[in-house]
PDB file of N, CA and C in Angstrom:
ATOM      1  N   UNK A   1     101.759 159.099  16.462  1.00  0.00           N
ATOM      2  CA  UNK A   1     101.815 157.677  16.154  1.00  0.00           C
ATOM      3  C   UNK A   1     101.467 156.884  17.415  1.00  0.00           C
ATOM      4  N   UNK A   2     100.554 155.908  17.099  1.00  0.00           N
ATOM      5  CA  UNK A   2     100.220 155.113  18.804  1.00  0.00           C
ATOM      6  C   UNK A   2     101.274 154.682  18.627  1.00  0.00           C
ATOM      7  N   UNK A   3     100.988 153.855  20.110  1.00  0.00           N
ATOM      8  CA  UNK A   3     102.399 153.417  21.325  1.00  0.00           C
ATOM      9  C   UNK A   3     102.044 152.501  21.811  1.00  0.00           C
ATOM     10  N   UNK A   4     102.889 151.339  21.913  1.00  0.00           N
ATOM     11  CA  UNK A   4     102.464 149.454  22.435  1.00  0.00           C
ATOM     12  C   UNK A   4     102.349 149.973  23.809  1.00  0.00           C
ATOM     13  N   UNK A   5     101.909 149.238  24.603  1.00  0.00           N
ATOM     14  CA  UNK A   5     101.703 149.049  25.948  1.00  0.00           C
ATOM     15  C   UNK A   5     101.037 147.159  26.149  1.00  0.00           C
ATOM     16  N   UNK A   6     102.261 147.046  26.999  1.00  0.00           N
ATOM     17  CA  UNK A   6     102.014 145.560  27.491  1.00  0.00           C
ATOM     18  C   UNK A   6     101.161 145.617  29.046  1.00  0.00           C
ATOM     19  N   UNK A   7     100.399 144.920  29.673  1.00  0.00           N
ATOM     20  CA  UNK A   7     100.033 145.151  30.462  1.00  0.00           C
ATOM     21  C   UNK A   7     100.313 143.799  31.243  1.00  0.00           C
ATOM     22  N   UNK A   8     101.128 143.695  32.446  1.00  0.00           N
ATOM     23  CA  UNK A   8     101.561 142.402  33.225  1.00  0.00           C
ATOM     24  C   UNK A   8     100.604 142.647  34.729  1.00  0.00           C
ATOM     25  N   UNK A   9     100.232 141.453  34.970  1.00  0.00           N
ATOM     26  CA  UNK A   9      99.751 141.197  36.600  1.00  0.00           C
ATOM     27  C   UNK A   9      98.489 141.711  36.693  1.00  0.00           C
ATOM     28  N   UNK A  10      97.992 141.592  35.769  1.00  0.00           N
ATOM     29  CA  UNK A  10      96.088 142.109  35.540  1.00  0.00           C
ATOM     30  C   UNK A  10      95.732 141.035  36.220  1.00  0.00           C
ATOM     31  N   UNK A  11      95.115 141.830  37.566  1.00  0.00           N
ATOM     32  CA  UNK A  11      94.223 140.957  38.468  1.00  0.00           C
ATOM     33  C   UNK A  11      93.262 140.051  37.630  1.00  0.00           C
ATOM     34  N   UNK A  12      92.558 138.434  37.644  1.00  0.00           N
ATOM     35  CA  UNK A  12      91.425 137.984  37.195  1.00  0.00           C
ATOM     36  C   UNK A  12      90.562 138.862  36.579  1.00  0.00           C
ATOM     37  N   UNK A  13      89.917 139.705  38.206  1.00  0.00           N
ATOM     38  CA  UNK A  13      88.564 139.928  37.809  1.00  0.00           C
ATOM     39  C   UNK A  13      88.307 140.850  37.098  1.00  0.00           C
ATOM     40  N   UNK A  14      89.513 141.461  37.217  1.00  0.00           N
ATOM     41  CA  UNK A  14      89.849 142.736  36.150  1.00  0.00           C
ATOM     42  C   UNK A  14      89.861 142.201  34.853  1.00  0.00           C
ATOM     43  N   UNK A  15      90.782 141.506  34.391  1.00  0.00           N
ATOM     44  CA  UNK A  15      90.265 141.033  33.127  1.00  0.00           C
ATOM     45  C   UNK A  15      89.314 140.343  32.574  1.00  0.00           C
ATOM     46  N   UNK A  16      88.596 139.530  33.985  1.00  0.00           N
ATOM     47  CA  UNK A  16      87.056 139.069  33.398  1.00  0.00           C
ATOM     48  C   UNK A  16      86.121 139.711  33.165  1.00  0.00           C
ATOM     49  N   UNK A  17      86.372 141.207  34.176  1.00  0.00           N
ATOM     50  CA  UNK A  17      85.143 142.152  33.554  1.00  0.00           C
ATOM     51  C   UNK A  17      85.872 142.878  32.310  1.00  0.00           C
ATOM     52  N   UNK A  18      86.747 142.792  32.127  1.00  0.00           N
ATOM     53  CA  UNK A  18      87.036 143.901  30.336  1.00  0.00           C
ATOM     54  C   UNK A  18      86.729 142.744  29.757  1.00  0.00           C
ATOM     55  N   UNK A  19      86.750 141.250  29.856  1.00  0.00           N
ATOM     56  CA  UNK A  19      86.270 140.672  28.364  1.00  0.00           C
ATOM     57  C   UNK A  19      85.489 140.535  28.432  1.00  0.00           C
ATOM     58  N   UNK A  20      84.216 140.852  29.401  1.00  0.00           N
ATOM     59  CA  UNK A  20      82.861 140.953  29.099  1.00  0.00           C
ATOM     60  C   UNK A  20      82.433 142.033  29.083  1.00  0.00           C
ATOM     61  N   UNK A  21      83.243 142.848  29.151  1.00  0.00           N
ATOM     62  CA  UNK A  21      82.675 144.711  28.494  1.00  0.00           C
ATOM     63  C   UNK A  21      82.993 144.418  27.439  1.00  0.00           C
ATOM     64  N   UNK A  22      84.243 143.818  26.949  1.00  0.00           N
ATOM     65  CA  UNK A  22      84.399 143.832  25.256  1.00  0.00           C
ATOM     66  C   UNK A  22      83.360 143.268  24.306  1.00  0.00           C
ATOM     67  N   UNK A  23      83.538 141.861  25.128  1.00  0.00           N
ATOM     68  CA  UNK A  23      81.971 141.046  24.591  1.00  0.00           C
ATOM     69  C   UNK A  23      81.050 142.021  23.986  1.00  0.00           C
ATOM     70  N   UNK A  24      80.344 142.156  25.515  1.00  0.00           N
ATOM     71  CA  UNK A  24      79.258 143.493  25.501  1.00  0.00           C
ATOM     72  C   UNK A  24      79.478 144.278  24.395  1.00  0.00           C
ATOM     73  N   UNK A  25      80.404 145.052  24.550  1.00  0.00           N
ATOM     74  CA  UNK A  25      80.299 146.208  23.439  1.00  0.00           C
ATOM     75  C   UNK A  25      80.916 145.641  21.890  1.00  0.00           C
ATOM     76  N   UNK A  26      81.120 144.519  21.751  1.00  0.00           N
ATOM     77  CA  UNK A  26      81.402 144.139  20.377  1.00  0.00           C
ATOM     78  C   UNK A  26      82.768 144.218  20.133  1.00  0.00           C
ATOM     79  N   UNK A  27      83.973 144.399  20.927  1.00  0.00           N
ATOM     80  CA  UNK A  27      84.865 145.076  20.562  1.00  0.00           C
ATOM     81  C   UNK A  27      86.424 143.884  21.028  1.00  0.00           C
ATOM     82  N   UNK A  28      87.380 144.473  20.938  1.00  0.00           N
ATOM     83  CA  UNK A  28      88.575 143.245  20.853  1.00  0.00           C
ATOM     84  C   UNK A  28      88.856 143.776  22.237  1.00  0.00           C
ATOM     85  N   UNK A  29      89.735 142.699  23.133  1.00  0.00           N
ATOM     86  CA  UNK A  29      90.269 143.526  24.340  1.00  0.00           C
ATOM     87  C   UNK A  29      91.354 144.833  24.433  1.00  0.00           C
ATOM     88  N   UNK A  30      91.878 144.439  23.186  1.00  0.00           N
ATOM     89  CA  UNK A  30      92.792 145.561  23.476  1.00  0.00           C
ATOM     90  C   UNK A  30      91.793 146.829  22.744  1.00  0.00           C
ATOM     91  N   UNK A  31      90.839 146.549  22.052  1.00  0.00           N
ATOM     92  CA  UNK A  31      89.983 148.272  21.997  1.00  0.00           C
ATOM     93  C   UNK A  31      89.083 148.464  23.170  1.00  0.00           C
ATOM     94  N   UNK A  32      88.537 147.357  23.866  1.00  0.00           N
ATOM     95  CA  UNK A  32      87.615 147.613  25.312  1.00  0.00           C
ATOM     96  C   UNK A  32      88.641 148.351  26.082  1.00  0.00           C
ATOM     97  N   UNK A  33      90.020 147.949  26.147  1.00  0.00           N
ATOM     98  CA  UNK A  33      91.001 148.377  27.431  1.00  0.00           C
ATOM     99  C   UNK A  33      91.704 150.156  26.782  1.00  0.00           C
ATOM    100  N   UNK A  34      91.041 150.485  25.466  1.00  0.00           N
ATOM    101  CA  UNK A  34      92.021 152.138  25.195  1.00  0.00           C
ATOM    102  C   UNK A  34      90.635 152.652  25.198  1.00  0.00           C
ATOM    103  N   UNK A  35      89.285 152.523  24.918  1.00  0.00           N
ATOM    104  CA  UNK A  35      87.891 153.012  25.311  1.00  0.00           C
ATOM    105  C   UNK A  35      87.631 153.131  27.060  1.00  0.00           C
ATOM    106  N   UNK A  36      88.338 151.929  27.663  1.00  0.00           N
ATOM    107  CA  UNK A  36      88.505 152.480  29.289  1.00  0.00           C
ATOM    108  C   UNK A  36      89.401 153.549  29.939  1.00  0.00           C
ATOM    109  N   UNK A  37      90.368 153.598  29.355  1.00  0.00           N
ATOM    110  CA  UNK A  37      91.361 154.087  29.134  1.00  0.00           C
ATOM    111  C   UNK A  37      91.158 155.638  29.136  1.00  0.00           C
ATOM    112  N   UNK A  38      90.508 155.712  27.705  1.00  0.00           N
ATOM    113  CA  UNK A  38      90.123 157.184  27.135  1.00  0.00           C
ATOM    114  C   UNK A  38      89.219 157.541  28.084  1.00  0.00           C
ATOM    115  N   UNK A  39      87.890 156.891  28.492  1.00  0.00           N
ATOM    116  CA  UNK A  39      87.471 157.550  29.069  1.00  0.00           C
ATOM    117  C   UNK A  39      87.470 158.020  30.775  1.00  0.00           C
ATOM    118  N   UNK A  40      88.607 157.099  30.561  1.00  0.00           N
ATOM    119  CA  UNK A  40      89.182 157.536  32.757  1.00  0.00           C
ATOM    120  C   UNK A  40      90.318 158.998  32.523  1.00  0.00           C
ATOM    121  N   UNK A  41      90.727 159.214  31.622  1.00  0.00           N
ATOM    122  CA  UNK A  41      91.985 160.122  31.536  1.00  0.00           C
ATOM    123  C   UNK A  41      91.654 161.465  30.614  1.00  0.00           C
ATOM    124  N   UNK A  42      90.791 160.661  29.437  1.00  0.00           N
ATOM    125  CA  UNK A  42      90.700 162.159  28.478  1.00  0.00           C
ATOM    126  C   UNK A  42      89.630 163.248  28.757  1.00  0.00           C
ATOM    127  N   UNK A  43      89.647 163.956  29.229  1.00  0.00           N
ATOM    128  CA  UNK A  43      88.384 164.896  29.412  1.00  0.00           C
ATOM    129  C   UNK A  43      87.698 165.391  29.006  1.00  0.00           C
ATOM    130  N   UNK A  44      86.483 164.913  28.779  1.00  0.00           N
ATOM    131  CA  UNK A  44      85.421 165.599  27.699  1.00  0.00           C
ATOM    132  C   UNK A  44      85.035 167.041  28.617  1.00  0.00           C
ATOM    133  N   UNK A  45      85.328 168.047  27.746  1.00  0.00           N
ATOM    134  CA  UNK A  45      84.843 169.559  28.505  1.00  0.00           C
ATOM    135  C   UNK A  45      83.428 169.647  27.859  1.00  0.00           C
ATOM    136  N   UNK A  46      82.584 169.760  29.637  1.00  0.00           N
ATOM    137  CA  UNK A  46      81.424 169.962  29.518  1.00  0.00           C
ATOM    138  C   UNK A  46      81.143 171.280  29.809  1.00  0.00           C
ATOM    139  N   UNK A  47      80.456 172.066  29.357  1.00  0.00           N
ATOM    140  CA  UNK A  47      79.751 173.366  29.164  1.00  0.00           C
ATOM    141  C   UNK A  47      79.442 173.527  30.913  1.00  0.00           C
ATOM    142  N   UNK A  48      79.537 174.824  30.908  1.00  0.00           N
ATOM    143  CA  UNK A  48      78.597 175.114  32.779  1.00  0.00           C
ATOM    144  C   UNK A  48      77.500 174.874  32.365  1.00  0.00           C
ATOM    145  N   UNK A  49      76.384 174.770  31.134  1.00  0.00           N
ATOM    146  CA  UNK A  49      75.412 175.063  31.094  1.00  0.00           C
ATOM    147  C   UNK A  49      74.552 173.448  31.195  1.00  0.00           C
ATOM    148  N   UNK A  50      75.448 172.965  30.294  1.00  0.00           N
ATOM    149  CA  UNK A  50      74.980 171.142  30.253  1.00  0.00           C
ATOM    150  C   UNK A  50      75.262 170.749  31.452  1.00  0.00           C
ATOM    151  N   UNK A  51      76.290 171.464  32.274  1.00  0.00           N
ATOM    152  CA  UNK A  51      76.474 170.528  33.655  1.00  0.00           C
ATOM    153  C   UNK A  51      75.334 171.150  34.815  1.00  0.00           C
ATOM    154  N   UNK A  52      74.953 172.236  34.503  1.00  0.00           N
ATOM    155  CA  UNK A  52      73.879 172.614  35.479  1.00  0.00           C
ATOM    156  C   UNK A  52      72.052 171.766  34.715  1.00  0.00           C
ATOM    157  N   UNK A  53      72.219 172.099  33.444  1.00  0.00           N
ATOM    158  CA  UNK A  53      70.892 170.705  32.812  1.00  0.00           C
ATOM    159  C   UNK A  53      71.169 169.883  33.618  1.00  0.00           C
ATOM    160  N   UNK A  54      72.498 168.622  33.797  1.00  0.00           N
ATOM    161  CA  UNK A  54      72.084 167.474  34.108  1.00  0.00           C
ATOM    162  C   UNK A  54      72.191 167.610  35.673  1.00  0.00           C
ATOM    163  N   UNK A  55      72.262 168.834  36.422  1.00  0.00           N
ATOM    164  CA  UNK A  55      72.264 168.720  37.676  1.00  0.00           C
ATOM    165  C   UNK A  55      70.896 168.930  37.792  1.00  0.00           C
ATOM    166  N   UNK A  56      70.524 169.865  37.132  1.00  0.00           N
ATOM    167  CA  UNK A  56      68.960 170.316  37.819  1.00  0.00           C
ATOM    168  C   UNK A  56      68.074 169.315  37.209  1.00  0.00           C
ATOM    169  N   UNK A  57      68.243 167.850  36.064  1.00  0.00           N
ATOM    170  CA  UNK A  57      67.671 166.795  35.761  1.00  0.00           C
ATOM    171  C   UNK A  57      67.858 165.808  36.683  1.00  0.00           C
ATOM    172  N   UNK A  58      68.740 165.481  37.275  1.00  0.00           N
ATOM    173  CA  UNK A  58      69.069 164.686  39.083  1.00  0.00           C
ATOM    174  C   UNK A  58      68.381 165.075  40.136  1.00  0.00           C
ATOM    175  N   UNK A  59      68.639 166.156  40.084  1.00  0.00           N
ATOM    176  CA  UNK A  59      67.416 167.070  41.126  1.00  0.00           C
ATOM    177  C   UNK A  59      65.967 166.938  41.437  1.00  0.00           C
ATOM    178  N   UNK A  60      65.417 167.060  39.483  1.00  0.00           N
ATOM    179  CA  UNK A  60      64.542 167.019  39.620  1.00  0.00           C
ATOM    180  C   UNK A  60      64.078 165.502  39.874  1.00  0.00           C
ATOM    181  N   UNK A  61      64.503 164.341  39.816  1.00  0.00           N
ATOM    182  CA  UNK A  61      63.828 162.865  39.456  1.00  0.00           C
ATOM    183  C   UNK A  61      64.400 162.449  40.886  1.00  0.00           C
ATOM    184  N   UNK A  62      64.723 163.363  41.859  1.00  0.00           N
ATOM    185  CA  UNK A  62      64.811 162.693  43.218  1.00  0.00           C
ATOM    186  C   UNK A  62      63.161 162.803  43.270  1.00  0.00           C
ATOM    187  N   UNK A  63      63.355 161.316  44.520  1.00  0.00           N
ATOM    188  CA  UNK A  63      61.188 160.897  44.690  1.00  0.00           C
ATOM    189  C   UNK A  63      61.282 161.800  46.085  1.00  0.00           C
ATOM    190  N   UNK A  64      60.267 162.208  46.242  1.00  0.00           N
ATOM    191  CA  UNK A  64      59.982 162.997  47.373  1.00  0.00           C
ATOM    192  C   UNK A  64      60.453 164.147  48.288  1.00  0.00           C
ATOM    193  N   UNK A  65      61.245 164.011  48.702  1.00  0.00           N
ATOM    194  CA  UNK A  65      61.869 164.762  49.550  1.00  0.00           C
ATOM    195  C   UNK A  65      63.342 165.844  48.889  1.00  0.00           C
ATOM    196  N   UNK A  66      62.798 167.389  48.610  1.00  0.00           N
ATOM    197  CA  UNK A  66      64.235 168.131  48.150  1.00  0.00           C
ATOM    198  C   UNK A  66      65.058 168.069  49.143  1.00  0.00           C
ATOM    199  N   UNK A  67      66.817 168.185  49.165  1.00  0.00           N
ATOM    200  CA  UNK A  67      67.561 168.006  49.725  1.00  0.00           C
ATOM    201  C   UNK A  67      67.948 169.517  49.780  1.00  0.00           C
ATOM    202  N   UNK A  68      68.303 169.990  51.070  1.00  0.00           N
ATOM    203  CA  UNK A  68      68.246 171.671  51.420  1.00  0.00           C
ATOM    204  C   UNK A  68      69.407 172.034  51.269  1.00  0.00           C
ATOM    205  N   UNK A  69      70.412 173.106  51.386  1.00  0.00           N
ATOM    206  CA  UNK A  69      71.756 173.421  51.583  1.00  0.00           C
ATOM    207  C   UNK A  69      72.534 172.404  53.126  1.00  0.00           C
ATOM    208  N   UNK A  70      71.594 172.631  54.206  1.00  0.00           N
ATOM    209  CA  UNK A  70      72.064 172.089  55.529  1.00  0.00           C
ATOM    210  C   UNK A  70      72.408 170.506  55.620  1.00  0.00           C
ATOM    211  N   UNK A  71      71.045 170.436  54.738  1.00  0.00           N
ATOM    212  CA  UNK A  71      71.093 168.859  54.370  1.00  0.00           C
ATOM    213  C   UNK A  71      72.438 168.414  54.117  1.00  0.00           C
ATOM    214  N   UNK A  72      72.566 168.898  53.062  1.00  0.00           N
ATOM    215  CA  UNK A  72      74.046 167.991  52.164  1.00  0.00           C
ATOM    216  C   UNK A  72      75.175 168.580  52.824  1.00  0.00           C
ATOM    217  N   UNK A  73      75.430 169.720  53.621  1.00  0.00           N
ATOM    218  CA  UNK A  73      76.613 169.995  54.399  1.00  0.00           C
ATOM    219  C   UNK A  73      76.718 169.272  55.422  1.00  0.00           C
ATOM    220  N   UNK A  74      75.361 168.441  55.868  1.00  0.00           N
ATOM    221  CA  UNK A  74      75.152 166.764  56.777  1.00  0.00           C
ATOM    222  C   UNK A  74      76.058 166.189  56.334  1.00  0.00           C
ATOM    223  N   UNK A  75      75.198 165.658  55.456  1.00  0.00           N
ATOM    224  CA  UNK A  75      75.816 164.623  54.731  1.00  0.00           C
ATOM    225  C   UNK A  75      76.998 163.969  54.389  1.00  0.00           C
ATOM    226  N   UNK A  76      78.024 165.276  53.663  1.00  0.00           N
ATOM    227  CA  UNK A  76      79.056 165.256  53.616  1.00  0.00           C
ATOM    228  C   UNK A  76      80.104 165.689  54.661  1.00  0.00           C
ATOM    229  N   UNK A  77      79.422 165.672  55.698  1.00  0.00           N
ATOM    230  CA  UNK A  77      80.403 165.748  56.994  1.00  0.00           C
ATOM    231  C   UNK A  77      80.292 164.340  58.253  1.00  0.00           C
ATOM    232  N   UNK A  78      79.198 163.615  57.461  1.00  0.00           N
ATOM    233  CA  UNK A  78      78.853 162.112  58.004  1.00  0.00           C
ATOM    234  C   UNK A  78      80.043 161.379  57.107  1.00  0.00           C
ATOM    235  N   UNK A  79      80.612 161.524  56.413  1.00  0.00           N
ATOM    236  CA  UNK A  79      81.497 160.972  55.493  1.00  0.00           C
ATOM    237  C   UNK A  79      83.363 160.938  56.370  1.00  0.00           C
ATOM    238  N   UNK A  80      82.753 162.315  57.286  1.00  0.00           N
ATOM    239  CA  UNK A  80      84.546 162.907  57.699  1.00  0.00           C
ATOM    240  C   UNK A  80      84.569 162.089  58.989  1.00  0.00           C
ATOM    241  N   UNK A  81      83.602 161.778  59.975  1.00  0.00           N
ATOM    242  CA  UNK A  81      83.849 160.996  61.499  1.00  0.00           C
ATOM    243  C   UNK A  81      84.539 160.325  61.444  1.00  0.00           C
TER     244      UNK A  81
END
């Protein structure tokens, strides 16, 4: 059975962008705010196989330059200084 939830001290801009996602998507605030909701918490289980498609589809639509193993162990250690 759903369950009320009141929500107090919603920053502005926070609620100015859910009523224009609601807008956007056609929908009431309180269904824009359990569609945000659902999709920050519920986990859609993706396949290894679809998650390696949409990796090796990222991959491929980088412009120019492949990114090597050394590369991105850069990268993500420019993040730790």
């Amino acid at each position: 059975m759903p369950t009320n939830l009141t929500l107090k001290n919603v920053p502005d801009e926070v609620y100015e962008r859910l009523k224009a996602s609601a807008l956007a998507h056609r929908r009431s605030l309180n269904s824009e705010a359990i569609v945000c909701l659902e999709t920050m918490l519920v986990a859609r289980r993706v396949s290894v196989s679809e998650r390696l498609t949409r990796a090796r589809a990222l991959r491929a639509a980088l412009p120019g330059r492949k990114f090597r193993a050394d590369d991105i162990d850069a990268f993500k250690g420019e993040g730790r200084r």
